[in-house]
N, C-alpha and C. Protein backbone atom coordinates (compact mmCIF):
# COMPACT_ATOMS: atom_id res chain seq x y z
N UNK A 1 116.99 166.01 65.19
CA UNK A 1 117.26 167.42 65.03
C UNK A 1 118.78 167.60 64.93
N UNK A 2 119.55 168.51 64.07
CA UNK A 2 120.52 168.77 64.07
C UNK A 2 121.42 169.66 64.96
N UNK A 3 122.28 169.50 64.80
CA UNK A 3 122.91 170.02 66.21
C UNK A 3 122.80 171.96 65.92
N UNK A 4 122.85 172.23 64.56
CA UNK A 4 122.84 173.81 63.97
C UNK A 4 121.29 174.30 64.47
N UNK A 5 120.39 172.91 64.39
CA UNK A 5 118.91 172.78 64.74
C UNK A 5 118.58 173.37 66.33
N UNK A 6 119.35 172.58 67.14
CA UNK A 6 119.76 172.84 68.64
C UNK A 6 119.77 174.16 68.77
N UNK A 7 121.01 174.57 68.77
CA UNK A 7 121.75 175.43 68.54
C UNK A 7 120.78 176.58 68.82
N UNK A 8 120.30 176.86 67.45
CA UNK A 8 119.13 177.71 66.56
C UNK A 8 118.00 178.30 67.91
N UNK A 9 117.38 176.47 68.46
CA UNK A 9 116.34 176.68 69.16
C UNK A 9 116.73 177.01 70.68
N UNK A 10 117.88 176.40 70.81
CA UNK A 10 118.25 177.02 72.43
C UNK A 10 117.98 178.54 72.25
N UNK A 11 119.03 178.99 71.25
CA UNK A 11 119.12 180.53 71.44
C UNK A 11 118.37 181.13 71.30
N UNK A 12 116.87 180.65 70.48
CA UNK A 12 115.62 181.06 70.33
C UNK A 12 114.69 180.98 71.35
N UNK A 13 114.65 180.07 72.44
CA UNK A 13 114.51 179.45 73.59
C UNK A 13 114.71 180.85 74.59
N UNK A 14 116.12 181.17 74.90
CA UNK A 14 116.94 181.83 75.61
C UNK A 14 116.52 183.60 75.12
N UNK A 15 115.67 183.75 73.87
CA UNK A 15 115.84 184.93 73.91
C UNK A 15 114.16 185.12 73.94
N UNK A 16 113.44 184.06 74.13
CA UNK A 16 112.13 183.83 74.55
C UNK A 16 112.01 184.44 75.97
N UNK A 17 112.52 183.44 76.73
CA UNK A 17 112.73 183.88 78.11
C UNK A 17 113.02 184.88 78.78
N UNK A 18 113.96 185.94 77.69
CA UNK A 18 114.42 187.30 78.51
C UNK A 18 113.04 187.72 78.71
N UNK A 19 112.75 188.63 79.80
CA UNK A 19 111.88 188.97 80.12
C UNK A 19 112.16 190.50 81.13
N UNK A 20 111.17 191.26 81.06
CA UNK A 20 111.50 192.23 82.25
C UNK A 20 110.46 191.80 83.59
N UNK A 21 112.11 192.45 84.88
CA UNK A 21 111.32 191.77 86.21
C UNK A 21 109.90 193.15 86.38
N UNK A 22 108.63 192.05 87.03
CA UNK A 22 107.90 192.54 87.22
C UNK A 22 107.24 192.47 88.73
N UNK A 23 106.47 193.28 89.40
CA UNK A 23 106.11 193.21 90.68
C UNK A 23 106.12 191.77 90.67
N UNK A 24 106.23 191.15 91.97
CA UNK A 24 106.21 190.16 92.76
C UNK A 24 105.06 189.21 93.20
N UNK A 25 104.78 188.31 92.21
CA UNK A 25 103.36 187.60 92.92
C UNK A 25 103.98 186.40 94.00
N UNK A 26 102.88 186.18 95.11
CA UNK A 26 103.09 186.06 96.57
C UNK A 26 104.17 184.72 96.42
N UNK A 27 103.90 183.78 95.46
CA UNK A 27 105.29 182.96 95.28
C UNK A 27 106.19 183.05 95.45
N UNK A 28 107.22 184.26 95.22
CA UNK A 28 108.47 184.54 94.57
C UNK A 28 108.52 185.45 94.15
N UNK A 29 107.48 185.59 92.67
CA UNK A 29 107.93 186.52 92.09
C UNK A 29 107.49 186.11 90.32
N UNK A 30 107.27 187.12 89.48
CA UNK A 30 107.31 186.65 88.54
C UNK A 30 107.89 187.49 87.42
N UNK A 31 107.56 187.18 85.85
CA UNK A 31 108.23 188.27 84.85
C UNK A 31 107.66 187.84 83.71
N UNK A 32 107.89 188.51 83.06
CA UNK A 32 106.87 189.02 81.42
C UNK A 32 107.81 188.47 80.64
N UNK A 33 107.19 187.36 79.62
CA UNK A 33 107.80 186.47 78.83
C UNK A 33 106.77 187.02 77.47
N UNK A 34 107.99 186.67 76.33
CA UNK A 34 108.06 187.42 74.99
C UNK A 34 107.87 186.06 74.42
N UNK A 35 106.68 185.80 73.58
CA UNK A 35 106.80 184.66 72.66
C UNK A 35 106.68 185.58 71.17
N UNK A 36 106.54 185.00 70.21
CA UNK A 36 107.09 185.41 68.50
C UNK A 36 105.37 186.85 68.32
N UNK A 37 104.48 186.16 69.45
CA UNK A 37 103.42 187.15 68.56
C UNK A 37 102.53 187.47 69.90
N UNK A 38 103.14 187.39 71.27
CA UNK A 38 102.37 187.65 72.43
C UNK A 38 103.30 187.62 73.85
N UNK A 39 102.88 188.38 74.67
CA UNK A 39 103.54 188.71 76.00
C UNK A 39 102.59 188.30 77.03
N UNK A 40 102.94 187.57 78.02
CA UNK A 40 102.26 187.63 79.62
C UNK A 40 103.19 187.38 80.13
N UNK A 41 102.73 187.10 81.65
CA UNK A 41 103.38 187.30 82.88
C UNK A 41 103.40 185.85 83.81
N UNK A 42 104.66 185.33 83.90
CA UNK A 42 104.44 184.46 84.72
C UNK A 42 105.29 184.24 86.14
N UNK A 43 105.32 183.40 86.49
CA UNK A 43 106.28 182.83 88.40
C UNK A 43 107.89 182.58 87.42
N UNK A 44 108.53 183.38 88.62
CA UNK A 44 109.62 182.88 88.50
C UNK A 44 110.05 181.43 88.76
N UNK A 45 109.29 180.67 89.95
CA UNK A 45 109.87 179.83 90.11
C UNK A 45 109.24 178.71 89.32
N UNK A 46 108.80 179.32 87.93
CA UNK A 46 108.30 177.45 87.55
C UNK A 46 108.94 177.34 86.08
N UNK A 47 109.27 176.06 85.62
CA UNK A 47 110.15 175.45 84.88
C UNK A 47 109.57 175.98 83.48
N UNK A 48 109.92 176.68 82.82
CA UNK A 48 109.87 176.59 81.33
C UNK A 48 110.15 175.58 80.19
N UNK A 49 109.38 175.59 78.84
CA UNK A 49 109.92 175.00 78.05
C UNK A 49 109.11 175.56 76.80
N UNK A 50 109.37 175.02 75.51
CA UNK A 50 108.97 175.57 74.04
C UNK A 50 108.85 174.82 73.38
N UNK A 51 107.34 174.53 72.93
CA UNK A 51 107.22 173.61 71.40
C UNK A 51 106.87 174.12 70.15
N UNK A 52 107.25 173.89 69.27
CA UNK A 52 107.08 174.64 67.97
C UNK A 52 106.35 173.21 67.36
N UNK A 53 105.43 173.25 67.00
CA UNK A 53 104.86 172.10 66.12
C UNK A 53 104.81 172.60 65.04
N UNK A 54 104.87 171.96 64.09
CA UNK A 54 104.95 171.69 62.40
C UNK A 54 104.87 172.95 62.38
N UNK A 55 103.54 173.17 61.66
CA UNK A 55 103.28 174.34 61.04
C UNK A 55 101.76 175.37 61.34
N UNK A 56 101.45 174.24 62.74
CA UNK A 56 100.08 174.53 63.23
C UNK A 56 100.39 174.75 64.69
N UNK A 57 101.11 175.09 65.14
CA UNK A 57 101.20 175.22 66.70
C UNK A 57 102.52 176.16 67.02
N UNK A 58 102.45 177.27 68.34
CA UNK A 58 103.85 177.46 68.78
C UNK A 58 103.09 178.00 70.42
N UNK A 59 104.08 177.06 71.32
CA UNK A 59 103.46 177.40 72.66
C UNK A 59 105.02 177.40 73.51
N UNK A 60 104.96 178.37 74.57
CA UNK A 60 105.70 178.76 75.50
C UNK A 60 104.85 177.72 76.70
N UNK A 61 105.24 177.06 77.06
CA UNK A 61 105.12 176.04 78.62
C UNK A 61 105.74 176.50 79.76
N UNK A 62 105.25 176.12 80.83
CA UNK A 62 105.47 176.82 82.11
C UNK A 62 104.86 175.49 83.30
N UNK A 63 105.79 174.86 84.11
CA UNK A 63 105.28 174.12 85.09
C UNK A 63 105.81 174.18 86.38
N UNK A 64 104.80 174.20 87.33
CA UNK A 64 105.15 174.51 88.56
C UNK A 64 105.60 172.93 88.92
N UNK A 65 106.34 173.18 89.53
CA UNK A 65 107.43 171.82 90.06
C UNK A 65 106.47 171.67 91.41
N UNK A 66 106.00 171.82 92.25
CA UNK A 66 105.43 171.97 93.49
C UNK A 66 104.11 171.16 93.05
N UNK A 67 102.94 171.12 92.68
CA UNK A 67 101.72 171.22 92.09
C UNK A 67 101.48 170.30 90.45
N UNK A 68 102.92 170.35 89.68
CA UNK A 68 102.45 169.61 88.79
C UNK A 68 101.73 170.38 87.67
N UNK A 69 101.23 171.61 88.15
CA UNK A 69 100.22 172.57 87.09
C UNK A 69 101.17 172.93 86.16
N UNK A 70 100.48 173.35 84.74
CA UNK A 70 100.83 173.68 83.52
C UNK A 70 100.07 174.85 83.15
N UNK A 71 101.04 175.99 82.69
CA UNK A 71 100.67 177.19 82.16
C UNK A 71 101.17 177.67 80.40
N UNK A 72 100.06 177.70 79.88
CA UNK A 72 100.84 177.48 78.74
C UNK A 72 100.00 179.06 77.87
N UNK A 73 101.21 179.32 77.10
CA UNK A 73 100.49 180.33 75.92
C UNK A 73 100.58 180.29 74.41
N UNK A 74 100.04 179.64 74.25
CA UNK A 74 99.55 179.50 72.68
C UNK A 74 99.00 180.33 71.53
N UNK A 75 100.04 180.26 70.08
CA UNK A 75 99.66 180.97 69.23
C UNK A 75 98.85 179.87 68.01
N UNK A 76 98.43 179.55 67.30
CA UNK A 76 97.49 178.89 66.61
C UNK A 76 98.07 179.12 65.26
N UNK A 77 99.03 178.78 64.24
CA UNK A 77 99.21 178.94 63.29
C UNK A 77 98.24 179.19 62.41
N UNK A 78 97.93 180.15 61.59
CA UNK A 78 96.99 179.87 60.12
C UNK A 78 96.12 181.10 60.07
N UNK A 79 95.82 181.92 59.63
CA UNK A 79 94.54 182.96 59.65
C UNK A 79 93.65 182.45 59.61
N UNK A 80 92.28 182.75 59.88
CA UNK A 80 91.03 182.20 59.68
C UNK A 80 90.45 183.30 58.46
N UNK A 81 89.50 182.59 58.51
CA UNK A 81 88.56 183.82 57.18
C UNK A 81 87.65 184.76 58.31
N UNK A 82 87.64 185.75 57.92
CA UNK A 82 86.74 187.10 58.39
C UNK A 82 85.30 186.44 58.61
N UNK A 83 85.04 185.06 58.04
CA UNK A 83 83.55 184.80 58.76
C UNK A 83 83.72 183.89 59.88
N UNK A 84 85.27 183.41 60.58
CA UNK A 84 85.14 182.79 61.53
C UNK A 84 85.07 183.68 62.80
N UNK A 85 84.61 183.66 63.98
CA UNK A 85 84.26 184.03 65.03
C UNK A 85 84.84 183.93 66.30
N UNK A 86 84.50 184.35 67.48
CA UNK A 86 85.35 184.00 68.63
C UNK A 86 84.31 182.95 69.28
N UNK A 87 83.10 182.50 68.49
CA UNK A 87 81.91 181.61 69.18
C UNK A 87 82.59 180.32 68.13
N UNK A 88 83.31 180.57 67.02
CA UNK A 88 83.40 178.94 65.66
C UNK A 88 84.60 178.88 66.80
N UNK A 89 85.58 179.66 67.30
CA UNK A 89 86.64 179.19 67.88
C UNK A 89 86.25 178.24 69.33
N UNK A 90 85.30 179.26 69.94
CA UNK A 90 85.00 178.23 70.76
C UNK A 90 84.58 177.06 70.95
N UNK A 91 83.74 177.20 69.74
CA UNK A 91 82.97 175.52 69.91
C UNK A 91 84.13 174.40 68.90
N UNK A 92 85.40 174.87 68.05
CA UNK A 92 86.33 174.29 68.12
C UNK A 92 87.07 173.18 69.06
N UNK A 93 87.25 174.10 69.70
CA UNK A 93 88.12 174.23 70.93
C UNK A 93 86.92 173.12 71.89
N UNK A 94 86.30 173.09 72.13
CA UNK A 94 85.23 172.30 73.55
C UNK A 94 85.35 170.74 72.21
N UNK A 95 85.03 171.16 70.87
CA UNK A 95 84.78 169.91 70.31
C UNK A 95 86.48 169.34 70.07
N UNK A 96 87.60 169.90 69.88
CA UNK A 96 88.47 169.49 69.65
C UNK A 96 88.92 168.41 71.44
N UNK A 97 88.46 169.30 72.48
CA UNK A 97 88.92 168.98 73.62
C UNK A 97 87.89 167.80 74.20
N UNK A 98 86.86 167.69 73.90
CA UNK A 98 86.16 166.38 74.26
C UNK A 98 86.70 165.47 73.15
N UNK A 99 87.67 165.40 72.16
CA UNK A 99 88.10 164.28 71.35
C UNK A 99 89.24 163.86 71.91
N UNK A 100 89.63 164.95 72.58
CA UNK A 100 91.23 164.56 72.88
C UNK A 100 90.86 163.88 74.24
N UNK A 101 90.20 164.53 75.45
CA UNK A 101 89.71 163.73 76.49
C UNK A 101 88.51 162.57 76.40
N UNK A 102 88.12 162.21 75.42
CA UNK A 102 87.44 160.93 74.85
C UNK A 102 86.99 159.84 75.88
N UNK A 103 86.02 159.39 76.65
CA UNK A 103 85.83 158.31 77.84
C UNK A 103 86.65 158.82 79.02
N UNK A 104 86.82 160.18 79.26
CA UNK A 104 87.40 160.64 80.47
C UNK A 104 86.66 161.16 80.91
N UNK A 105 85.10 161.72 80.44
CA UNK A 105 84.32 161.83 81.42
C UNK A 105 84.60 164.01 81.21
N UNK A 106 85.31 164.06 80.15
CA UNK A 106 84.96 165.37 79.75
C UNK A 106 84.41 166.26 79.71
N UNK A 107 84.06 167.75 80.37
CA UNK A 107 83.15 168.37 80.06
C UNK A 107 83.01 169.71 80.51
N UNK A 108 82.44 170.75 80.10
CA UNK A 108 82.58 172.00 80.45
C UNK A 108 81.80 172.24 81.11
N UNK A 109 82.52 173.11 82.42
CA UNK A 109 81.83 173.49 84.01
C UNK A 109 81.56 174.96 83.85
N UNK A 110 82.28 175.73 82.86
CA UNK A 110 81.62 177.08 83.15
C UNK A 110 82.23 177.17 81.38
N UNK A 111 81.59 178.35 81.37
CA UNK A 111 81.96 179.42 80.01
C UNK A 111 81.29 180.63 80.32
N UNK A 112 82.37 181.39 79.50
CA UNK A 112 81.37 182.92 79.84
C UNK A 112 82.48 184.06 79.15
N UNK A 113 82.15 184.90 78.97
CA UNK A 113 83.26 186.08 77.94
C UNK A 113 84.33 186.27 79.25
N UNK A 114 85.37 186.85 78.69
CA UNK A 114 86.80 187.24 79.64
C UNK A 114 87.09 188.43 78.92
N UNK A 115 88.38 188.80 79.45
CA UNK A 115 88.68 190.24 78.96
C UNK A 115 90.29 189.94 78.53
N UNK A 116 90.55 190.13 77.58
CA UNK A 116 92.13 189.92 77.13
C UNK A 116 92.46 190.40 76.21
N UNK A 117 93.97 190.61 76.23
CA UNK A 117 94.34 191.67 75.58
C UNK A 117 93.63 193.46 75.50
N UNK A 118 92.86 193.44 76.20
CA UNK A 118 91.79 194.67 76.59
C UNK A 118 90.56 194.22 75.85
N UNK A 119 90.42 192.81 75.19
CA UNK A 119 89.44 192.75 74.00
C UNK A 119 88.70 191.68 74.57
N UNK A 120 87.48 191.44 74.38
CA UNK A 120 86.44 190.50 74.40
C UNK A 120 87.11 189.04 73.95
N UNK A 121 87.06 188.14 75.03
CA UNK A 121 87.97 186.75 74.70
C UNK A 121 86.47 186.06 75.35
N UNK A 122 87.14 184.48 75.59
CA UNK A 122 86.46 183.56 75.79
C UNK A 122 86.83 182.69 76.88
N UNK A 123 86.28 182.76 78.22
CA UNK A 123 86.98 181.88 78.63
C UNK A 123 85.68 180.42 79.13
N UNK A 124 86.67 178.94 79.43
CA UNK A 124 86.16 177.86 79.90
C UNK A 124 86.99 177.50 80.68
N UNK A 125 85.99 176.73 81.28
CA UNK A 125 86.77 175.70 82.50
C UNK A 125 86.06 174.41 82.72
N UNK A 126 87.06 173.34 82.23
CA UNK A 126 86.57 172.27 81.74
C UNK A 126 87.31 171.14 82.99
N UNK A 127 86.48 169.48 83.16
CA UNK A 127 87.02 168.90 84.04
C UNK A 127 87.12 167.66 83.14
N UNK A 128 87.71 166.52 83.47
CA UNK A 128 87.89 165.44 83.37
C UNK A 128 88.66 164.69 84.29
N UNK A 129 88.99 162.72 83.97
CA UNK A 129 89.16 162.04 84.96
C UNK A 129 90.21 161.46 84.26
N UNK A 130 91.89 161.38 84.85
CA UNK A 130 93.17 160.71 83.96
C UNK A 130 93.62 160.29 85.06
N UNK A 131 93.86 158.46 84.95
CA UNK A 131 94.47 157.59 86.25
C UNK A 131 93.83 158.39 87.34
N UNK A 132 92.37 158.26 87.43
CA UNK A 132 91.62 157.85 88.61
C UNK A 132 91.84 159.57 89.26
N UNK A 133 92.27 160.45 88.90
CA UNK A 133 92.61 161.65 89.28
C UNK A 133 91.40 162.25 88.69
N UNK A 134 91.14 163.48 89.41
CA UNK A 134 90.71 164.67 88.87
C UNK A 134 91.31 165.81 88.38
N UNK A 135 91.01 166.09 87.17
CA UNK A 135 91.66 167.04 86.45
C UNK A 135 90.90 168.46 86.04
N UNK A 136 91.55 169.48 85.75
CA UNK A 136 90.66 170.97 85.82
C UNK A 136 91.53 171.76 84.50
N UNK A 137 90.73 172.44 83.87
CA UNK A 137 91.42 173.07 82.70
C UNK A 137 91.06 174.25 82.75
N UNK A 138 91.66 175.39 82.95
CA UNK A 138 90.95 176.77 82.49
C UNK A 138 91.79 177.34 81.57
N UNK A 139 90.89 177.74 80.32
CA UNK A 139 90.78 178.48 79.07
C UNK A 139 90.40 179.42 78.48
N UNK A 140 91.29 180.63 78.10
CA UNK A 140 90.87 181.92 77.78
C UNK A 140 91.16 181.82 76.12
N UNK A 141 90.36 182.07 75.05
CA UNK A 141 89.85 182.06 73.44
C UNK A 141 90.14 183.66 73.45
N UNK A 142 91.28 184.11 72.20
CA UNK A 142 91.11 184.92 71.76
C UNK A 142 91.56 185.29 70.34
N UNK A 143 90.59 185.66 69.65
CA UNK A 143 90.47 185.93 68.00
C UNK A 143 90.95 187.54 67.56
N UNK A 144 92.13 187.54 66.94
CA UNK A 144 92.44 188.93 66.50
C UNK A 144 92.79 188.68 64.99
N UNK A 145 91.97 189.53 64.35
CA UNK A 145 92.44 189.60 62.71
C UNK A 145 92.82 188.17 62.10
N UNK A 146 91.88 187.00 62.78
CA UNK A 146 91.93 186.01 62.42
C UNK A 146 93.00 184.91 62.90
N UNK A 147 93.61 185.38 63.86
CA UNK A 147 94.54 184.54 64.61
C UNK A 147 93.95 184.50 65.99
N UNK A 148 94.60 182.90 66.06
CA UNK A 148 93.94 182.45 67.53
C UNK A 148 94.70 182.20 68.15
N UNK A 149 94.58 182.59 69.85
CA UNK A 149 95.33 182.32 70.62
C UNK A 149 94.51 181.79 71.93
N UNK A 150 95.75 181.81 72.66
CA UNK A 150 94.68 180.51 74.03
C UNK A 150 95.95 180.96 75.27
N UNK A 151 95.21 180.95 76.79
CA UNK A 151 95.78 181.28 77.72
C UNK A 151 95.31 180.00 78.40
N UNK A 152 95.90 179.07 78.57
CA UNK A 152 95.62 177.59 79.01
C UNK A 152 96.72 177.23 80.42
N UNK A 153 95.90 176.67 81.45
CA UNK A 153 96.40 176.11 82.76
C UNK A 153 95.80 174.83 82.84
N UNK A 154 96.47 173.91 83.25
CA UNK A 154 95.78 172.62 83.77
C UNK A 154 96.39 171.91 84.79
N UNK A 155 95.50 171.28 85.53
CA UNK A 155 96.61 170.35 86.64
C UNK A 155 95.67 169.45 87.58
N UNK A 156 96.03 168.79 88.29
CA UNK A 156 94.80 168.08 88.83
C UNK A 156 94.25 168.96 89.53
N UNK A 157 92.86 168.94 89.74
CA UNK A 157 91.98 169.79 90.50
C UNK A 157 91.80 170.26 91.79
N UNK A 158 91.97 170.94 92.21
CA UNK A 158 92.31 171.65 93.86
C UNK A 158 94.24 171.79 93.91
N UNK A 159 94.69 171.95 92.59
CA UNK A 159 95.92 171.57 92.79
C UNK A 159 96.55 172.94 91.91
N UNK A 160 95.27 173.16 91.15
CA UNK A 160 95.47 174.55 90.10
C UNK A 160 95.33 176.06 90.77
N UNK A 161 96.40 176.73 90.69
CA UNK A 161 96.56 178.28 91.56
C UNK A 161 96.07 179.21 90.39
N UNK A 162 94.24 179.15 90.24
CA UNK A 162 93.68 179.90 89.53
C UNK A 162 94.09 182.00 89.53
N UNK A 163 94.60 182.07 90.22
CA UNK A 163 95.36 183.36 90.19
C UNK A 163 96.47 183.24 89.31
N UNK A 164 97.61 182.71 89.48
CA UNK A 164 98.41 182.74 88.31
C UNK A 164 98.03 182.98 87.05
N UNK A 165 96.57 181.86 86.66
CA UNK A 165 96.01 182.11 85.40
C UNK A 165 95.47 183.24 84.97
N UNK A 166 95.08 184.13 85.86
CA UNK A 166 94.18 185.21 86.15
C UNK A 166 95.43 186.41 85.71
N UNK A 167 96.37 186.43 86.10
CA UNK A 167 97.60 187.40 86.19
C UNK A 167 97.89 187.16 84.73
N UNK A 168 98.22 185.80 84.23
CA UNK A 168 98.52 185.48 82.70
C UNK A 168 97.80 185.96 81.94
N UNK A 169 96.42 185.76 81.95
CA UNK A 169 95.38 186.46 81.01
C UNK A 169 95.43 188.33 81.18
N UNK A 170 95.58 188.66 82.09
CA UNK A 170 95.50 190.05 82.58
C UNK A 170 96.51 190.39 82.11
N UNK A 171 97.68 190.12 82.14
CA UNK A 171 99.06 190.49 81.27
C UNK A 171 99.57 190.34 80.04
N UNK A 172 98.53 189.48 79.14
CA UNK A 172 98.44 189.00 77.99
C UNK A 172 98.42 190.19 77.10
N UNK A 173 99.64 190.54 75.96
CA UNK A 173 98.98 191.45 75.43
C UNK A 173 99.35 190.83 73.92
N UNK A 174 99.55 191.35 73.01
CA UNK A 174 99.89 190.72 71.31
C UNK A 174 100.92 191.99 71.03
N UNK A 175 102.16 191.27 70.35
CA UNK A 175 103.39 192.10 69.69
C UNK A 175 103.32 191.79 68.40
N UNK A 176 103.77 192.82 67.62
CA UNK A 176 104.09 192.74 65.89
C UNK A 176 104.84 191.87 65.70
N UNK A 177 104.39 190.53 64.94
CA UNK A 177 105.27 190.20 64.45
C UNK A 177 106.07 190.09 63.71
C-alpha cells in the first residue's frame, strides 16, 4: 500500500470512528460509530479496526481486549436481484459458514427472525470447535433494497457478552450513502 494509500485510509479510519457519546453501557461506556452505509453502537473500551476488501466486503471491527470477543459490522458489496430474499441470504450465509468452519464440527444452535434497523432481519447463533476451544457466533441478516448486511460477534463460548450484541443490533440503523 502506498503511503498517499495510508494516509487516505487512516483519515478514513479516523473519520469512521468519530462518533457521538452515548448513554453508558455497564463497561465504561459506549458510542455510535458511522461506517460508509450504517450506524451502531459500541464499548468504548474495545479496540477498533477497518477492512475494506476488494470489491466484495467493507467491515468496521471491534475487539474486546479482556475476552478476546469480536464485534463486527458488515456491509456486503453488490445489489442482489429483487428475487433474492432475506431466507437466499440466510441459507447463504449458514452454507458459506459451514465451508469456512469445515471439520470444526459446525453448526447452527438457534435461528429465528430479529428486529433491525426497525425491519424484519435474521438472526443465528452458530457453534464450532478451533484448537480444542469452543467457539459461539451470533448473527443478525439484514436485506434492504438488495443490500446485505450482518451484525456479527464471535469469541470463545461463555466468553461472548451477548448484550453488547444485542445493543449493536438495536442501534443498527442504515445512512445514505
Amino acid at each position: 500500500m502506498s503511503k498517499v494509500q495510508s494516509l487516505l485510509m487512516g483519515g478514513l479510519f479516523t473519520v469512521l470512528l468519530a462518533g457521538v457519546t452515548l448513554p453508558a453501557l455497564a463497561d465504561g461506556g459506549s458510542h455510535l460509530i458511522a461506517g460508509t452505509r450504517f450506524v451502531m453502537e459500541v464499548p468504548n473500551c474495545w479496540n477498533a479496526g477497518y477492512k475494506d476488501v476488494d470489491d466484495k466486503l467493507f467491515m468496521i471491527f471491534f475487539k474486546d481486549s479482556k475476552s478476546g470477543a469480536t464485534l463486527e459490522g458488515v456491509y456486503l458489496r453488490g445489489t442482489q436481484p429483487a428475487t433474492f430474499k432475506l431466507a437466499d441470504f440466510t441459507k447463504a450465509r449458514i452454507n458459506g459458514e459451514n465451508k469456512r468452519y469445515e471439520g470444526k464440527g459446525h453448526k447452527v444452535t438457534k435461528e429465528s427472525d430479529a428486529v433491525i434497523a426497525g425491519e424484519k432481519g435474521q438472526y443465528l447463533h452458530t457453534t464450532w470447535k478451533d484448537g480444542g476451544k469452543d467457539m459461539e457466533k451470533h448473527t443478525t441478516l439484514y436485506l434492504k433494497d438488495g443490500n446485505r448486511y450482518l451484525v456479527v460477534m464471535s469469541g470463545e463460548k461463555g466468553k461472548v457478552d451477548k448484550k453488547v450484541f444485542d445493543n449493536a443490533v438495536k442501534t443498527f440503523a442504515l445512512v445514505k450513502p
